[in-house]
Protein backbone atom coordinates (compact mmCIF):
# COMPACT_ATOMS: atom_id res chain seq x y z
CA UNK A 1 11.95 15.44 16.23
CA UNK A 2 9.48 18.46 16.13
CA UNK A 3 11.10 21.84 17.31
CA UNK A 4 9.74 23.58 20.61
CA UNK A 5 8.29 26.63 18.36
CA UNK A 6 6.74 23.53 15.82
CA UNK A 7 4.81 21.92 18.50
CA UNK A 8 3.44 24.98 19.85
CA UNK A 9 2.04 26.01 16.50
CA UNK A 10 1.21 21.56 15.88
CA UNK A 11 -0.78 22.46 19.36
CA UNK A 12 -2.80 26.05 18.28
CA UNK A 13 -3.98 24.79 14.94
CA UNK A 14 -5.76 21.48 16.53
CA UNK A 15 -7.12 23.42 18.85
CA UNK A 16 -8.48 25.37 16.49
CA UNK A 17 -9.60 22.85 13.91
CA UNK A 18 -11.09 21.42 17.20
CA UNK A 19 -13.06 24.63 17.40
CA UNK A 20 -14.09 24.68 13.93
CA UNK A 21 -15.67 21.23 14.79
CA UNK A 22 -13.33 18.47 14.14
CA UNK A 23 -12.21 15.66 15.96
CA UNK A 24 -9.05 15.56 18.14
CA UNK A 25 -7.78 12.06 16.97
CA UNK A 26 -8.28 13.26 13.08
CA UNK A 27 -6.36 16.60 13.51
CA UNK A 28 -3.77 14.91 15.24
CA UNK A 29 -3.52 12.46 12.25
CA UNK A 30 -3.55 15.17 9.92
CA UNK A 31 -0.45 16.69 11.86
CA UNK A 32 1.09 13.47 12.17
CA UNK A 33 1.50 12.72 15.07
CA UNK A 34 -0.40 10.63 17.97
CA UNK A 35 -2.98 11.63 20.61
CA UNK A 36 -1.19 10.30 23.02
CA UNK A 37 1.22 13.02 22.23
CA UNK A 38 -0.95 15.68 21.99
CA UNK A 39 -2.01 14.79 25.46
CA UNK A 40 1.65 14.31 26.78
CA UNK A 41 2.56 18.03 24.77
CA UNK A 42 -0.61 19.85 27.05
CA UNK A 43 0.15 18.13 30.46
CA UNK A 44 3.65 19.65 29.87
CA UNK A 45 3.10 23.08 28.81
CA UNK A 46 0.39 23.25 31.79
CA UNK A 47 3.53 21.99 34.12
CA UNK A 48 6.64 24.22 32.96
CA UNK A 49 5.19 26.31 30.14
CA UNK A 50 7.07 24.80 27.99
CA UNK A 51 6.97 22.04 25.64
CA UNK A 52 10.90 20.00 26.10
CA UNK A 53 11.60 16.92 23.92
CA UNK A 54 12.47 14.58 26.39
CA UNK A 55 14.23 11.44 23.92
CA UNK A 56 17.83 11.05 24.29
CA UNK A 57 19.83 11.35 21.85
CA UNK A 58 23.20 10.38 20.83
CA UNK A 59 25.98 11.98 20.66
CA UNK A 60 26.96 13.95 17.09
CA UNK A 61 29.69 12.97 15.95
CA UNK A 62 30.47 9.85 18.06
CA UNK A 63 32.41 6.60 17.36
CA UNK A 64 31.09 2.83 18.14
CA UNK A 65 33.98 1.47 20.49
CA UNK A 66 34.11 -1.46 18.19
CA UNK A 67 34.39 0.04 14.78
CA UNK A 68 35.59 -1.98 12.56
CA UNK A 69 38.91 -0.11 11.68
CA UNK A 70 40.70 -0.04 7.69
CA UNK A 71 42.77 -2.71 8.54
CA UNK A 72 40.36 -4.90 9.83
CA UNK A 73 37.75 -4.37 7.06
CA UNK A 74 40.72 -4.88 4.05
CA UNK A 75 41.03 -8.47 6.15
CA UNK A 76 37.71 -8.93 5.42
CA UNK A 77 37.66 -8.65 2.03
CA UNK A 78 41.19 -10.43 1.53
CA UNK A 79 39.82 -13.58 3.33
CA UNK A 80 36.83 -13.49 0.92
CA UNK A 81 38.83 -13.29 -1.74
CA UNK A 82 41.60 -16.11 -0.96
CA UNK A 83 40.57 -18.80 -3.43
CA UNK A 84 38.93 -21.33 -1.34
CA UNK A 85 35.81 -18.76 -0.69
CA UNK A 86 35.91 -16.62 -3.67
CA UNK A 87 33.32 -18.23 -4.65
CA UNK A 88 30.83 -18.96 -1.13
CA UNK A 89 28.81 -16.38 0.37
CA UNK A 90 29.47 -15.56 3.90
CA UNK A 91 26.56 -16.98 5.37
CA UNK A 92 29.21 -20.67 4.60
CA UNK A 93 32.81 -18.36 4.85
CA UNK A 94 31.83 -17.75 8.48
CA UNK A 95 31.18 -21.65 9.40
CA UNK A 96 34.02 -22.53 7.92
CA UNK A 97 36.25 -20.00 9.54
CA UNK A 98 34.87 -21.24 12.69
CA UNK A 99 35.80 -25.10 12.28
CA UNK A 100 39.17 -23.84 11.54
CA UNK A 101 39.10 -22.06 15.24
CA UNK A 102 39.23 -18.68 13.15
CA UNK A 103 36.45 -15.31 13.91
CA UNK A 104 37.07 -12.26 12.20
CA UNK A 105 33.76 -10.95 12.32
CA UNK A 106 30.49 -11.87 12.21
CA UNK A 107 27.91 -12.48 9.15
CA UNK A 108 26.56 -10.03 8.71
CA UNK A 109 29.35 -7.58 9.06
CA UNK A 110 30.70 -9.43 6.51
CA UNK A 111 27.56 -8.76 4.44
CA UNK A 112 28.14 -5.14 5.00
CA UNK A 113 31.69 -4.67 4.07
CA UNK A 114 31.29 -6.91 1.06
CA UNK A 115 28.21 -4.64 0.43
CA UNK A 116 30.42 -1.72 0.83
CA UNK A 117 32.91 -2.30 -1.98
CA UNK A 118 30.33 -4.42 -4.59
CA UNK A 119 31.33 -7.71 -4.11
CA UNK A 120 28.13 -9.59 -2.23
CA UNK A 121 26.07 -9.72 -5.85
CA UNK A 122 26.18 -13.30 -6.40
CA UNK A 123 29.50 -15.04 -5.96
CA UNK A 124 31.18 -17.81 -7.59
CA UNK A 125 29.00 -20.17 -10.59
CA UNK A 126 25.47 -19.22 -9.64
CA UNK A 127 23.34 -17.53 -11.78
CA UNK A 128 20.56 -14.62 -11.69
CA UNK A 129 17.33 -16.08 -11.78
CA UNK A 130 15.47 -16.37 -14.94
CA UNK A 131 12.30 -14.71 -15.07
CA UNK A 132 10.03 -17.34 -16.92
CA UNK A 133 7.38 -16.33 -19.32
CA UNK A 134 3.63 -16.61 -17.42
CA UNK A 135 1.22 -18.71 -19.59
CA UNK A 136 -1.30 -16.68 -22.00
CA UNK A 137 -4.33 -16.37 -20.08
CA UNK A 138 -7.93 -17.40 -22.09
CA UNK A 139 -11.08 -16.18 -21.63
CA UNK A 140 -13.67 -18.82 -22.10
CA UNK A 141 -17.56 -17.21 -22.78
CA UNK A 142 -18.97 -20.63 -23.15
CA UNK A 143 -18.74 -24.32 -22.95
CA UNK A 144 -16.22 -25.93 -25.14
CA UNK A 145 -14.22 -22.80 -25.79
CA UNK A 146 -11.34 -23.82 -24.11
CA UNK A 147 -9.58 -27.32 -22.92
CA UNK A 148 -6.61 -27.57 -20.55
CA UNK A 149 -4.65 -30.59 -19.32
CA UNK A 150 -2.32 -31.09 -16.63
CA UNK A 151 0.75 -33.39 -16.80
């Protein structure tokens, strides 16, 4: 968000690289920002005389009315780690929860506290993929230089 003082100033130089000669939409790119918003800024300033950021914003400071709290997180992570899902990712812990008539939470909150304390990296037997070698590439600068086959 760009400070009252900010957009005046964002306002006096385009107009005066508009002076020098320059287009509107390219000093408004070169400030970052749109137009549009120029346009929006000026219809203001001619209204009140001053430029007010009108986007809401939330409160500092505030807490989600369903945060996860401690205790519910550490049953999280002590489901995942009972030993018939040590080993699945959530994306099959949270079906399987479900046929069982069981919700703790939902995927991807799962995802995220799993996240939170390092232990989404790939559970159970799978393995990291293998980056595989690409095949030496030939440069051929005539005919017969080089033969390929495919199996």
């Amino acid at each position: 968000m760009i400070s009252s003082e900010n957009r005046q100033m964002a306002m006096k130089l385009i107009d005066e690289a508009m002076i020098a000669g320059a287009r509107q939409v390219q000093a408004c790119q070169l400030m970052g920002i749109d137009a549009r918003t120029l346009r929006r800024w000026q219809k203001q300033l001619l209204a009140s005389q001053e430029v007010q950021d009108q986007r809401k914003t939330a409160a500092a400071g505030r807490v989600p009315a369903n945060k996860l709290s401690e205790t519910e997180k550490e049953r999280i992570i002590e489901v995942c780690n009972l030993p018939e899902y040590k080993s699945l990712p959530p994306s099959q812990i949270v079906p399987m929860l479900a046929d069982k008539g069981e919700y703790i939470v939902s995927e991807s909150s799962f995802y995220r506290i799993l996240s939170a304390v390092n232990q989404v990296n790939r559970r159970g037997r799978a393995q990291m993929p293998k980056n595989s070698m690409k095949p030496k590439g030939y440069n051929a600068t005539g005919p017969n230089q080089v033969w390929s086959w495919d199996i």
